[in-house]
Protein backbone atom coordinates (compact mmCIF):
# COMPACT_ATOMS: atom_id res chain seq x y z
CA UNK A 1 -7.86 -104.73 41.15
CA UNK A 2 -4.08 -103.99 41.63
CA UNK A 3 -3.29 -104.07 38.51
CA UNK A 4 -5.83 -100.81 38.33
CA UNK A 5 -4.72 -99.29 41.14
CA UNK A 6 -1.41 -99.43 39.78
CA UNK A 7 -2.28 -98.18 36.66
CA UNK A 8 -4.51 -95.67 38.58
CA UNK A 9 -1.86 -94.46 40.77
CA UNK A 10 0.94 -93.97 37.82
CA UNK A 11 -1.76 -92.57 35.84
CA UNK A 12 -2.14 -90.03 39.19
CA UNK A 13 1.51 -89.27 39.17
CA UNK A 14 1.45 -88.48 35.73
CA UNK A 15 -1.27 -85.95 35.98
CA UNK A 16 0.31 -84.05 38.60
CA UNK A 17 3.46 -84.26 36.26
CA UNK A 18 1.66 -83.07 33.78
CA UNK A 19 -0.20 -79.86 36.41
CA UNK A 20 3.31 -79.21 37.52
CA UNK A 21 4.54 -79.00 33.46
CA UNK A 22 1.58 -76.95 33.13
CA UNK A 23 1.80 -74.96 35.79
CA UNK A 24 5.69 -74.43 34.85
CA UNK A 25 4.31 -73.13 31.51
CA UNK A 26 2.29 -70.69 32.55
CA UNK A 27 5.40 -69.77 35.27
CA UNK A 28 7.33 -69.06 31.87
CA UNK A 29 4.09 -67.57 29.82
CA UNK A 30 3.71 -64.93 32.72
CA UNK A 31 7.43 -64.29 33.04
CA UNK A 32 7.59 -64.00 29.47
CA UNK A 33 4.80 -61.14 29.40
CA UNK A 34 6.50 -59.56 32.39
CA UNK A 35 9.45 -58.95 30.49
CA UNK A 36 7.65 -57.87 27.50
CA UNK A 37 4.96 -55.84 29.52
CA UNK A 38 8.13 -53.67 30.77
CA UNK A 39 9.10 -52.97 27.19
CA UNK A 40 6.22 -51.80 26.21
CA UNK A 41 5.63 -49.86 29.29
CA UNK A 42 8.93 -48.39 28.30
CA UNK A 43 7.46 -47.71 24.93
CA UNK A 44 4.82 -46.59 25.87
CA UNK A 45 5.83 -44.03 28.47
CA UNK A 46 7.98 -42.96 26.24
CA UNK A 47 5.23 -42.04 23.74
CA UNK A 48 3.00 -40.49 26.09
CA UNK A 49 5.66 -38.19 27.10
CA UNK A 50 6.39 -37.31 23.11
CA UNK A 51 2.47 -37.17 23.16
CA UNK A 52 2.86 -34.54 25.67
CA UNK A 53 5.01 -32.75 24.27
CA UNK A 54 3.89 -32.54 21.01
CA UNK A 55 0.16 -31.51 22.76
CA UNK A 56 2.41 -28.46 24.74
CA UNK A 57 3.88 -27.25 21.43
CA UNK A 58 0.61 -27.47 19.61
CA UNK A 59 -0.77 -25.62 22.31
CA UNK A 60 2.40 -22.83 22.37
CA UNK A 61 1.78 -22.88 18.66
CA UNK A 62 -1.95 -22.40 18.35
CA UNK A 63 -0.96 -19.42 21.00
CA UNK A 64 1.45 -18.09 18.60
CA UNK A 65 -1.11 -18.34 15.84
CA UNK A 66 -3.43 -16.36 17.05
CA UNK A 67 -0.48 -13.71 17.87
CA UNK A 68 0.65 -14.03 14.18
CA UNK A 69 -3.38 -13.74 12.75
CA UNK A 70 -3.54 -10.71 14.81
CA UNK A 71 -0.42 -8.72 13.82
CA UNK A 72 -1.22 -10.44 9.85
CA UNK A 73 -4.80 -8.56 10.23
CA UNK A 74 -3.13 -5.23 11.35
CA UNK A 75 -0.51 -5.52 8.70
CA UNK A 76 -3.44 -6.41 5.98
CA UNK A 77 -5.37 -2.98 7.48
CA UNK A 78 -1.85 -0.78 6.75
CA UNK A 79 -1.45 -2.50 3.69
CA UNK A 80 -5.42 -1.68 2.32
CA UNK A 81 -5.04 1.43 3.86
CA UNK A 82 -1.87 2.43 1.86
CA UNK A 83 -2.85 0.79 -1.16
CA UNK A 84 -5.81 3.24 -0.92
CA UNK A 85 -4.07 5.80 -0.07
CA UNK A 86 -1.88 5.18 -3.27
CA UNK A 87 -4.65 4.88 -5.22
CA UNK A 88 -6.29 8.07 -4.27
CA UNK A 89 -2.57 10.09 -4.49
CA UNK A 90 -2.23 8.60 -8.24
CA UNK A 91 -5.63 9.49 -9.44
CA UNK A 92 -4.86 13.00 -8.10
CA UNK A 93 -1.54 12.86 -9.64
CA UNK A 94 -3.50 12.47 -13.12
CA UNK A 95 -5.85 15.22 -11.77
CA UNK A 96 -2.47 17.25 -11.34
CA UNK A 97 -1.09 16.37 -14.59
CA UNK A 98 -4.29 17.30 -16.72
CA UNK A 99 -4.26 20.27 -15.02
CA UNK A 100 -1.02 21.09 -15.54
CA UNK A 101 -1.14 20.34 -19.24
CA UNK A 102 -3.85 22.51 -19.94
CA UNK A 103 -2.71 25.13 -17.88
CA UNK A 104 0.12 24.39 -20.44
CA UNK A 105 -1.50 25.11 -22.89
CA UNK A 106 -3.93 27.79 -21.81
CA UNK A 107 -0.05 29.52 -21.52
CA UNK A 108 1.23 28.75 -24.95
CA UNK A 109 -2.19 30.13 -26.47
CA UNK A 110 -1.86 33.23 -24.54
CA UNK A 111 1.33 33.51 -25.74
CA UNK A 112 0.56 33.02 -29.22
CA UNK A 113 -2.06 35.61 -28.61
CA UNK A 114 0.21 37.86 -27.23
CA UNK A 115 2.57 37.72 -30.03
CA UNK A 116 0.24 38.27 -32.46
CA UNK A 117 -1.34 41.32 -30.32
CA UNK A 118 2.16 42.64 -30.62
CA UNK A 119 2.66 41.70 -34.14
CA UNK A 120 -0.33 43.73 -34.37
CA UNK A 121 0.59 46.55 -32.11
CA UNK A 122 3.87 47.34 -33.96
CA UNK A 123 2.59 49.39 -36.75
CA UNK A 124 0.06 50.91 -34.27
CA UNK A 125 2.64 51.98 -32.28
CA UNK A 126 4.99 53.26 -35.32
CA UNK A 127 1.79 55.26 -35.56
CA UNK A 128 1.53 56.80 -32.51
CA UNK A 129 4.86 57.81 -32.03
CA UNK A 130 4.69 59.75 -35.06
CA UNK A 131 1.55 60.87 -34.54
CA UNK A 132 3.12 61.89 -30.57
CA UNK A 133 5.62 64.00 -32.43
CA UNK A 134 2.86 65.75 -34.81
CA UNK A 135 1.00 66.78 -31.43
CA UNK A 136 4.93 67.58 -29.78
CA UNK A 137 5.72 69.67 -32.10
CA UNK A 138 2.14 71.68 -33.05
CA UNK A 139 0.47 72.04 -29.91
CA UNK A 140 2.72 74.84 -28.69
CA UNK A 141 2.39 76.34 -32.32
CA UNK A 142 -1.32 75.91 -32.14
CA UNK A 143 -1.48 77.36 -28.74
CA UNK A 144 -0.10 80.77 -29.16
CA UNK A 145 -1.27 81.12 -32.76
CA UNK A 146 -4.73 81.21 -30.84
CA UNK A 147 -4.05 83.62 -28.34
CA UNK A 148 -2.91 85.87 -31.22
CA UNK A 149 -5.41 85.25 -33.42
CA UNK A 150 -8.00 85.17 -30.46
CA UNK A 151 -9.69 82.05 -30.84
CA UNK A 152 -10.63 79.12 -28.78
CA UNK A 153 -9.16 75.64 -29.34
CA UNK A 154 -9.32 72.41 -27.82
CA UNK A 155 -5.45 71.89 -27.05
CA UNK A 156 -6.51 69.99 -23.69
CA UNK A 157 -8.30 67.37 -25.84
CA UNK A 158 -5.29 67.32 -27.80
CA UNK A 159 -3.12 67.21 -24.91
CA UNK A 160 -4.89 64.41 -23.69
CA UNK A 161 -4.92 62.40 -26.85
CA UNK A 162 -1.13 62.35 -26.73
CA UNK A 163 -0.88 61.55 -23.14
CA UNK A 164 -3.35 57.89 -23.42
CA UNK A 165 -0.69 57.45 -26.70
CA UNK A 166 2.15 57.43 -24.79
CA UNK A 167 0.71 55.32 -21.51
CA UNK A 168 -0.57 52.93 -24.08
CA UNK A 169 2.63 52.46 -26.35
């Protein structure tokens, strides 16, 4: 029974070789993910504060959005708004032009019809002049040949004929 006690005892010392070697190797595992624990700690600090920051500047730019959708809505009102505007101004502009044409050539026909009224008044008025002389020159003689010979004519009509000749020459 020695014999197994010795073996049982060496076998004993092993094993608490063997819980100390373990024991060491968790020592080291731990260590080991203490050291790599504070590297990703670092890490991930570092990420939560980029995290962070990116959230802020989202949050400064989503503010700024809604400053930029506001002024983009009033510039899109001023921009309809002219663009009517420019609209309406154009279409009157061919309004303006139309009438301007045909006031155009309302003119030109009136003209033409003037010219021709003129055309037509020249021998007219060659005719009245001469016919302004006739009653120049024999209304006086008709006159006093009246009074001599007594009689009544109508020298006021033909005063008055030669008067609307000359205001209408």
């Amino acid at each position: 029974m020695n014999t197994l006690k010795t073996i049982y005892n060496k076998l004993a010392d092993k094993t608490e070789l063997a819980k100390h070697e373990i024991e060491l190797g968790l020592v080291d595992d731990l260590n080991k993910a203490l050291v790599e624990s504070q590297e990703v700690l670092v890490g991930l600090k570092k990420d939560n504060q980029r995290i962070d920051q990116m959230k802020d500047l989202v949050d400064k730019k989503l503010k700024e959005r809604a400053k930029l959708e506001a002024n983009e809505k009033k510039s899109s009102d001023i921009y309809f708004n002219l663009k009517d505007k420019l609209q309406n101004a154009n279409a009157q502009k061919e309004r303006d032009v139309k009438a301007l044409k045909m006031n155009e050539e309302s003119i030109d026909g009136f003209e033409l019809e003037k010219e021709k009224a003129q055309k037509s008044k020249a021998p007219k008025s060659k005719k009245a002049q001469s016919l302004i002389i006739i009653f120049d020159k024999n209304i006086q003689k008709a006159e006093t040949s009246a009074k001599e010979l007594g009689i009544k004519l109508p020298i006021a009509q033909y005063q008055k004929a030669q008067e609307e000749l000359k205001r209408n020459l």
